[in-house]
C-alpha atoms as a PDB file:
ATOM      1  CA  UNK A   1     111.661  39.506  46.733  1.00  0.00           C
ATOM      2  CA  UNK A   2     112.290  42.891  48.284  1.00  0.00           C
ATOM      3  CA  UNK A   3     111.542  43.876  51.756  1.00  0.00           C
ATOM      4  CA  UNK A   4     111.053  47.453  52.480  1.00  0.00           C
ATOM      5  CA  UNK A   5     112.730  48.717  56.096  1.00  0.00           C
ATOM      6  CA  UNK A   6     113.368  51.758  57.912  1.00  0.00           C
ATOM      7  CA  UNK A   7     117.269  52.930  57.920  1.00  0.00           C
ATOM      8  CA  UNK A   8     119.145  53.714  60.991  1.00  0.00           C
ATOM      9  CA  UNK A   9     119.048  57.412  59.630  1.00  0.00           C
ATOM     10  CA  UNK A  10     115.151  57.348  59.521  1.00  0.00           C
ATOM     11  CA  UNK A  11     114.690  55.737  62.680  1.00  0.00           C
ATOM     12  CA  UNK A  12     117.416  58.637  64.367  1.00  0.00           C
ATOM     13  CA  UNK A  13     115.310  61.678  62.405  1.00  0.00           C
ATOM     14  CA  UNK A  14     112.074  60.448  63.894  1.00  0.00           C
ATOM     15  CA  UNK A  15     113.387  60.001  67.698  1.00  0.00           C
ATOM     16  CA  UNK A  16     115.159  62.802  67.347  1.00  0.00           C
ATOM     17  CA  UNK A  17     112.261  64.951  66.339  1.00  0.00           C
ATOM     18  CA  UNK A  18     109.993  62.987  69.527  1.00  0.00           C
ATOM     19  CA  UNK A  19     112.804  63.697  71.681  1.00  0.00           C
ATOM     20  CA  UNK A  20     112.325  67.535  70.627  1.00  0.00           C
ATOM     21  CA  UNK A  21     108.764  67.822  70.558  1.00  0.00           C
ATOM     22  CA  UNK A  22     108.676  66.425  74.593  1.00  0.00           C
ATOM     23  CA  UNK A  23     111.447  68.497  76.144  1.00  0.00           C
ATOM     24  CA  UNK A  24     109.519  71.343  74.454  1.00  0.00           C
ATOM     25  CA  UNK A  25     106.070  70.282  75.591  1.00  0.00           C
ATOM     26  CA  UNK A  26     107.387  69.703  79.136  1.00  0.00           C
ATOM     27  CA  UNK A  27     107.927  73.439  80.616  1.00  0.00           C
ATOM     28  CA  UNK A  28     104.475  73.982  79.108  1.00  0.00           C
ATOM     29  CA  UNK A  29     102.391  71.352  81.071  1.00  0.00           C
ATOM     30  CA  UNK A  30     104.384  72.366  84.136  1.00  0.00           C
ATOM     31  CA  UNK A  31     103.251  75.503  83.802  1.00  0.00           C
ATOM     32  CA  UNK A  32      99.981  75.139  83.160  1.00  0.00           C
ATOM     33  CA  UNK A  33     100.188  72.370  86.142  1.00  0.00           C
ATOM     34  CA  UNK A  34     101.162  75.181  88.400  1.00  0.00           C
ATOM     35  CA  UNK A  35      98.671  77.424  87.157  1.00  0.00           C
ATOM     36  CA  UNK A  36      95.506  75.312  87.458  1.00  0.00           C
ATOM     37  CA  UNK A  37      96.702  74.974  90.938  1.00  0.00           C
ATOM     38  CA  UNK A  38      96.361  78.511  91.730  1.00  0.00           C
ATOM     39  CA  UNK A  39      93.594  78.737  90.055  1.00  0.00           C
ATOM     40  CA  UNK A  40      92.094  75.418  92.127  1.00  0.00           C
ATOM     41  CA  UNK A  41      93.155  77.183  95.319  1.00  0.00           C
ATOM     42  CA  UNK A  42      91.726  80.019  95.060  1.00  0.00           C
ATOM     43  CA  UNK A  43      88.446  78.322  94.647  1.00  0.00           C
ATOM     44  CA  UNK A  44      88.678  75.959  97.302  1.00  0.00           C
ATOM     45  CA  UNK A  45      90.053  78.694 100.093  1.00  0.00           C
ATOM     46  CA  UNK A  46      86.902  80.657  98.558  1.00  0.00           C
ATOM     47  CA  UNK A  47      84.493  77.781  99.033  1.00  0.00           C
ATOM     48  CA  UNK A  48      85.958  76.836 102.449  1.00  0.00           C
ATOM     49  CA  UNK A  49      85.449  80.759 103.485  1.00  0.00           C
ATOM     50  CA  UNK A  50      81.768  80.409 102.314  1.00  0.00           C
ATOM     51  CA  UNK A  51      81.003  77.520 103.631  1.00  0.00           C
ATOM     52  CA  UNK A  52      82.301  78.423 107.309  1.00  0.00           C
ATOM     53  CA  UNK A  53      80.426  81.619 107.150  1.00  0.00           C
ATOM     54  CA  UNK A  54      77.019  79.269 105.983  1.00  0.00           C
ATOM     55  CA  UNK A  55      77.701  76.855 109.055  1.00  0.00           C
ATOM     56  CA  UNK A  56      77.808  79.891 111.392  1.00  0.00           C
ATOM     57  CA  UNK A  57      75.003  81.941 110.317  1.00  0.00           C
ATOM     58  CA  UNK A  58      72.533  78.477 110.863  1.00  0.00           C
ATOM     59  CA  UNK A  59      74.323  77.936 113.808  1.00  0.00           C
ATOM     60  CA  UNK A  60      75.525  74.658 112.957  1.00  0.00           C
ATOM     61  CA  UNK A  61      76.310  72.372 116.492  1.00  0.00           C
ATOM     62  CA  UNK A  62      75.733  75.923 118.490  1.00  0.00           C
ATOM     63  CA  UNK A  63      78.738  77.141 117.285  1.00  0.00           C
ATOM     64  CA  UNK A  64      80.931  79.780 115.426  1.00  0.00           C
ATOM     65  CA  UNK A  65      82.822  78.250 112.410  1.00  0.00           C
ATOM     66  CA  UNK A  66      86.268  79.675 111.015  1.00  0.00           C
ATOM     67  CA  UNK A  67      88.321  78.559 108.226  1.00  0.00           C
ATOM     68  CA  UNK A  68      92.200  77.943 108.644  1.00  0.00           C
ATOM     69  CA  UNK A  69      94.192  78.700 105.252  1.00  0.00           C
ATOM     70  CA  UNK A  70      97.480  77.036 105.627  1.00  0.00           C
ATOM     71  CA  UNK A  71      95.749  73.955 106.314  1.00  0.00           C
ATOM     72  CA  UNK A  72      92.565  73.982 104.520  1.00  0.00           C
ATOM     73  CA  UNK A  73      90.611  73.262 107.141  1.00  0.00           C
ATOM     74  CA  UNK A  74      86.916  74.553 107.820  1.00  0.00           C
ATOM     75  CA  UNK A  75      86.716  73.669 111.970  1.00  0.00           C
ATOM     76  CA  UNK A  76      84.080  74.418 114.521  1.00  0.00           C
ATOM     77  CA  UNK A  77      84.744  77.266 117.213  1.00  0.00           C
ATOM     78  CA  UNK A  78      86.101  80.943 117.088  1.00  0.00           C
ATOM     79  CA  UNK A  79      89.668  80.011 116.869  1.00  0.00           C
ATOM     80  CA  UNK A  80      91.905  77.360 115.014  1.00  0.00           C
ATOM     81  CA  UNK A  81      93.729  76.390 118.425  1.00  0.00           C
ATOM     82  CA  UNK A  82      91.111  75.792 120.171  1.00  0.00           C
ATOM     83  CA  UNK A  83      88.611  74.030 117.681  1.00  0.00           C
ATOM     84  CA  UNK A  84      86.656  71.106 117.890  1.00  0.00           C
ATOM     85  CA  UNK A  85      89.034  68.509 115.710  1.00  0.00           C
ATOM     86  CA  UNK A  86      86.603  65.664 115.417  1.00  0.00           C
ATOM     87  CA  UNK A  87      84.268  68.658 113.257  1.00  0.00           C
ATOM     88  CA  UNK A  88      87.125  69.234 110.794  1.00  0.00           C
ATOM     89  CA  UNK A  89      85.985  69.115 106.986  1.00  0.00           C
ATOM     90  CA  UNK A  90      89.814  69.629 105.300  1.00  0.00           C
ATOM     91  CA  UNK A  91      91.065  70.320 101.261  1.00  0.00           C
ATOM     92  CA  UNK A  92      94.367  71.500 101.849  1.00  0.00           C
ATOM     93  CA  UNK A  93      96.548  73.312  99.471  1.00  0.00           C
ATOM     94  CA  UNK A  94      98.639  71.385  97.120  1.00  0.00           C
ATOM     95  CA  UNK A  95     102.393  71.808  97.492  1.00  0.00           C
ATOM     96  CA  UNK A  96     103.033  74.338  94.848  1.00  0.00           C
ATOM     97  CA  UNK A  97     100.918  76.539  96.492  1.00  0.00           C
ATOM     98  CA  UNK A  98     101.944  78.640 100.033  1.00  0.00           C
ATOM     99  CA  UNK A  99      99.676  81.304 101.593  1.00  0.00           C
ATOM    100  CA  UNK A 100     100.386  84.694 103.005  1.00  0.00           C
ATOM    101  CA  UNK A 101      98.076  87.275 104.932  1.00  0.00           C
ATOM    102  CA  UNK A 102      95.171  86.431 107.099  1.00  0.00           C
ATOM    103  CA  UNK A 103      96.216  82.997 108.554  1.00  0.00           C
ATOM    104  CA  UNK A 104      92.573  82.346 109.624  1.00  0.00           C
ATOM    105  CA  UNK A 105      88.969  83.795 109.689  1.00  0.00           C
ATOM    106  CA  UNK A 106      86.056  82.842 111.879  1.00  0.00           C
ATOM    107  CA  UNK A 107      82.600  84.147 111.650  1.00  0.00           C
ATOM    108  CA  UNK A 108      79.686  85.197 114.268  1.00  0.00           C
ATOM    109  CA  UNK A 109      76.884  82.925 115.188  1.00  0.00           C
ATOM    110  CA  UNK A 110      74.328  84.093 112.980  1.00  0.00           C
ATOM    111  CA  UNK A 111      75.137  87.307 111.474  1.00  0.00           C
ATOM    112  CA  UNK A 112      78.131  86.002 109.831  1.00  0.00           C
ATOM    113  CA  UNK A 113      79.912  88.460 110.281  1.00  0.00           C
ATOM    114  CA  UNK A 114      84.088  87.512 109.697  1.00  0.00           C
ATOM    115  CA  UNK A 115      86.346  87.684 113.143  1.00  0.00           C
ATOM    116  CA  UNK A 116      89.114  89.473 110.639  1.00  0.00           C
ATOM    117  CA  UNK A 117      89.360  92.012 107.442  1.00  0.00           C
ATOM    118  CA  UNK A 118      91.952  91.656 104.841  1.00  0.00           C
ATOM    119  CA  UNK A 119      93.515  89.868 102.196  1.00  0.00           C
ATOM    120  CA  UNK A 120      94.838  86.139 102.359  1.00  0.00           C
ATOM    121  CA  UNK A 121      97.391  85.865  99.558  1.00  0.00           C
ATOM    122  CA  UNK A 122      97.912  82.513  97.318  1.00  0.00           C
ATOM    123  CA  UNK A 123     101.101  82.050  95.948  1.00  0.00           C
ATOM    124  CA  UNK A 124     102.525  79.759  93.592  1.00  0.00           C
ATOM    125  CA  UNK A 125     106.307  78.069  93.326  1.00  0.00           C
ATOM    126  CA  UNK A 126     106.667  80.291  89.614  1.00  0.00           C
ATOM    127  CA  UNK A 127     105.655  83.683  91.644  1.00  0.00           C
ATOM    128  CA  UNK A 128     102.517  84.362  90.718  1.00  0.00           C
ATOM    129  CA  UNK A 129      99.996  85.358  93.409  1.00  0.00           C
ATOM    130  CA  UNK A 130      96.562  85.697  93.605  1.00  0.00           C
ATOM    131  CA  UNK A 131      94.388  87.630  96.264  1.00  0.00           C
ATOM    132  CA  UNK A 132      91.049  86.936  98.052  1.00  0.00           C
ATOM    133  CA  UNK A 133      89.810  89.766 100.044  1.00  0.00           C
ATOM    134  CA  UNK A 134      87.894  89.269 103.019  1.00  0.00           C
ATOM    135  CA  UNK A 135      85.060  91.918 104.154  1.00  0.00           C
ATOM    136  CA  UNK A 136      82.351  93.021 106.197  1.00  0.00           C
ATOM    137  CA  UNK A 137      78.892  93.162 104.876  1.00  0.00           C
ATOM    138  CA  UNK A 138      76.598  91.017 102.443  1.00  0.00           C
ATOM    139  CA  UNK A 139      80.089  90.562  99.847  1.00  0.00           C
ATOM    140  CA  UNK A 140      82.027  88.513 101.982  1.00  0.00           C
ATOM    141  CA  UNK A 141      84.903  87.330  99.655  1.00  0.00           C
ATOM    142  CA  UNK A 142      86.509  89.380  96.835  1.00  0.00           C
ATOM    143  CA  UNK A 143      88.816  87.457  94.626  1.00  0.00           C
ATOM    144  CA  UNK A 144      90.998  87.955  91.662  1.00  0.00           C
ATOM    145  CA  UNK A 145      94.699  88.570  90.468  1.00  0.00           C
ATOM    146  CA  UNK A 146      96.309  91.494  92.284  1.00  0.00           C
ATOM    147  CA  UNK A 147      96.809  94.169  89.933  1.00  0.00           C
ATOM    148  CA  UNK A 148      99.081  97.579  91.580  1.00  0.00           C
ATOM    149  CA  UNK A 149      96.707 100.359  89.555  1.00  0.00           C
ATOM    150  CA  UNK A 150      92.983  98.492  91.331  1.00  0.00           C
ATOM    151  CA  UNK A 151      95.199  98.888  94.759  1.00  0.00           C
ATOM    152  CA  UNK A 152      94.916 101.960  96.959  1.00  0.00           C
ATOM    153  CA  UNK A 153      97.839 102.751  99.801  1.00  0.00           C
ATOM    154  CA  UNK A 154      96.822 102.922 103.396  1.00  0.00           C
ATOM    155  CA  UNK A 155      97.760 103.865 106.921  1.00  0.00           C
ATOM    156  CA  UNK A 156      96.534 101.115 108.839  1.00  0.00           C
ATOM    157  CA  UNK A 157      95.213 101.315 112.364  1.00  0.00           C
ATOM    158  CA  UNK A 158      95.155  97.378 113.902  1.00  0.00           C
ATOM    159  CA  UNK A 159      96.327  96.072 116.743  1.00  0.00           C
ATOM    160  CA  UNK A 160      97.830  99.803 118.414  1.00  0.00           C
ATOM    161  CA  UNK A 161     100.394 100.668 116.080  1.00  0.00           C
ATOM    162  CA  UNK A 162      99.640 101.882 112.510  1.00  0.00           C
ATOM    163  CA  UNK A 163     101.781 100.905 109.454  1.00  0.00           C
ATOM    164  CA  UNK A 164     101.613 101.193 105.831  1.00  0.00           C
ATOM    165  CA  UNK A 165      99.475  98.246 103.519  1.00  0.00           C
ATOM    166  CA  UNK A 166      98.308  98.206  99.957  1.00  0.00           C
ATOM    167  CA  UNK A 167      94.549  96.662  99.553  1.00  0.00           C
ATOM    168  CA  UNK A 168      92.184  96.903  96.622  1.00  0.00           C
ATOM    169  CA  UNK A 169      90.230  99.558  95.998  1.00  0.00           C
ATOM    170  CA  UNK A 170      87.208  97.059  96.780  1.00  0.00           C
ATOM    171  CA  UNK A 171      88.411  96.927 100.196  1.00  0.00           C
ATOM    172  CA  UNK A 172      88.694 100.213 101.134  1.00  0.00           C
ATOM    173  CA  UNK A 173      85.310 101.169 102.506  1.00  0.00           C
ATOM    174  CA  UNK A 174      85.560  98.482 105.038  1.00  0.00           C
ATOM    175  CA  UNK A 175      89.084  99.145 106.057  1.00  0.00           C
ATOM    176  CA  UNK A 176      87.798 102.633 106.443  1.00  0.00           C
ATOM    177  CA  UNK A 177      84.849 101.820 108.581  1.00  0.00           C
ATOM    178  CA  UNK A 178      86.019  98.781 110.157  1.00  0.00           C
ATOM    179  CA  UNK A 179      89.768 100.163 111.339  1.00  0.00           C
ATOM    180  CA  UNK A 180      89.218 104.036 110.519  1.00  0.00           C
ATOM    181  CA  UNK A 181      91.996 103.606 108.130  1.00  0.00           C
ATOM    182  CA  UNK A 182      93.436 106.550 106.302  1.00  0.00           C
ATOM    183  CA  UNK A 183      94.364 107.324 102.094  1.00  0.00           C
ATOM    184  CA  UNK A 184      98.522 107.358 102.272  1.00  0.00           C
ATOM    185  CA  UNK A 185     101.677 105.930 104.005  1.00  0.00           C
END
């Protein structure tokens, strides 16, 4: 009778090549991991922004509704500090993600119209950034990746003393009506 086995050599080869094939496939899946975060936060800060600006322009509970980034959190009033907690609906950003830019946006009773312009910036932990642009008017929320030729330079005018930003081109005829911003440093 014979009995047919594997050998210590084929059993090595074929761990050997598993062992390969899964410190290869690792770096992949973490990146993809990191990017489908991005990608997730984007659309949840974008959904969260929407559905402030919806609960504000029906005047939800008589009140103004805002959307805090860091946090995730869509709360009732005009300002994060001061909300109404017990009206918080939160998502917040996974841990691979931080965010940059406009730390919060609230929106009129009724008109909708958004408390701030500009650009709240998603980052993730391999350095790749996306950015949702916040304006006036019936196009609320302009996302995407940030790309340096779509990007204009500006003089800024907010808050008393100007200084020196890069926005998309989208964004520029509300910085310019909004602010009075200028083309150039």
């Amino acid at each position: 009778m014979k009995h047919s086995a594997f050998t210590i050599i084929e059993i090595l080869l074929a761990m050997s090549i598993i062992f390969v094939v899964g410190a290869l496939s690792i770096p992949s899946y973490r990146y993809y991991s990191i990017v489908n975060d991005l990608e997730r936060s984007v659309d949840q800060v974008t959904q969260g922004l929407h559905r402030a600006r919806l609960l504000s322009e029906l005047n939800e509970h008589d009140s103004a509704w805002g959307y805090h980034v860091a946090s995730g959190i869509v709360f009732k009033g005009k300002i994060y500090a001061d909300r109404d907690a017990g009206f918080d609906e939160m998502q917040p950003l996974p841990v691979t993600i931080t965010s940059t830019g406009l730390p919060e946006v609230s929106f009129a009773m009724l008109t909708g119209e958004p408390s701030a312009t500009g650009s709240i910036f998603l980052t993730a932990v391999n350095g790749m950034q996306r950015m949702i642009t916040i304006q006036s008017g019936p196009v609320l929320i302009v996302g995407g990746e940030e790309e340096d030729n779509d990007f204009l330079t500006i003089c800024h005018f907010s808050g008393g003393t100007p200084h020196t930003i890069k926005i998309p081109e989208s964004a520029w005829p509300g910085h310019q009506r909004n602010h009075g911003d200028t083309l150039g440093a």
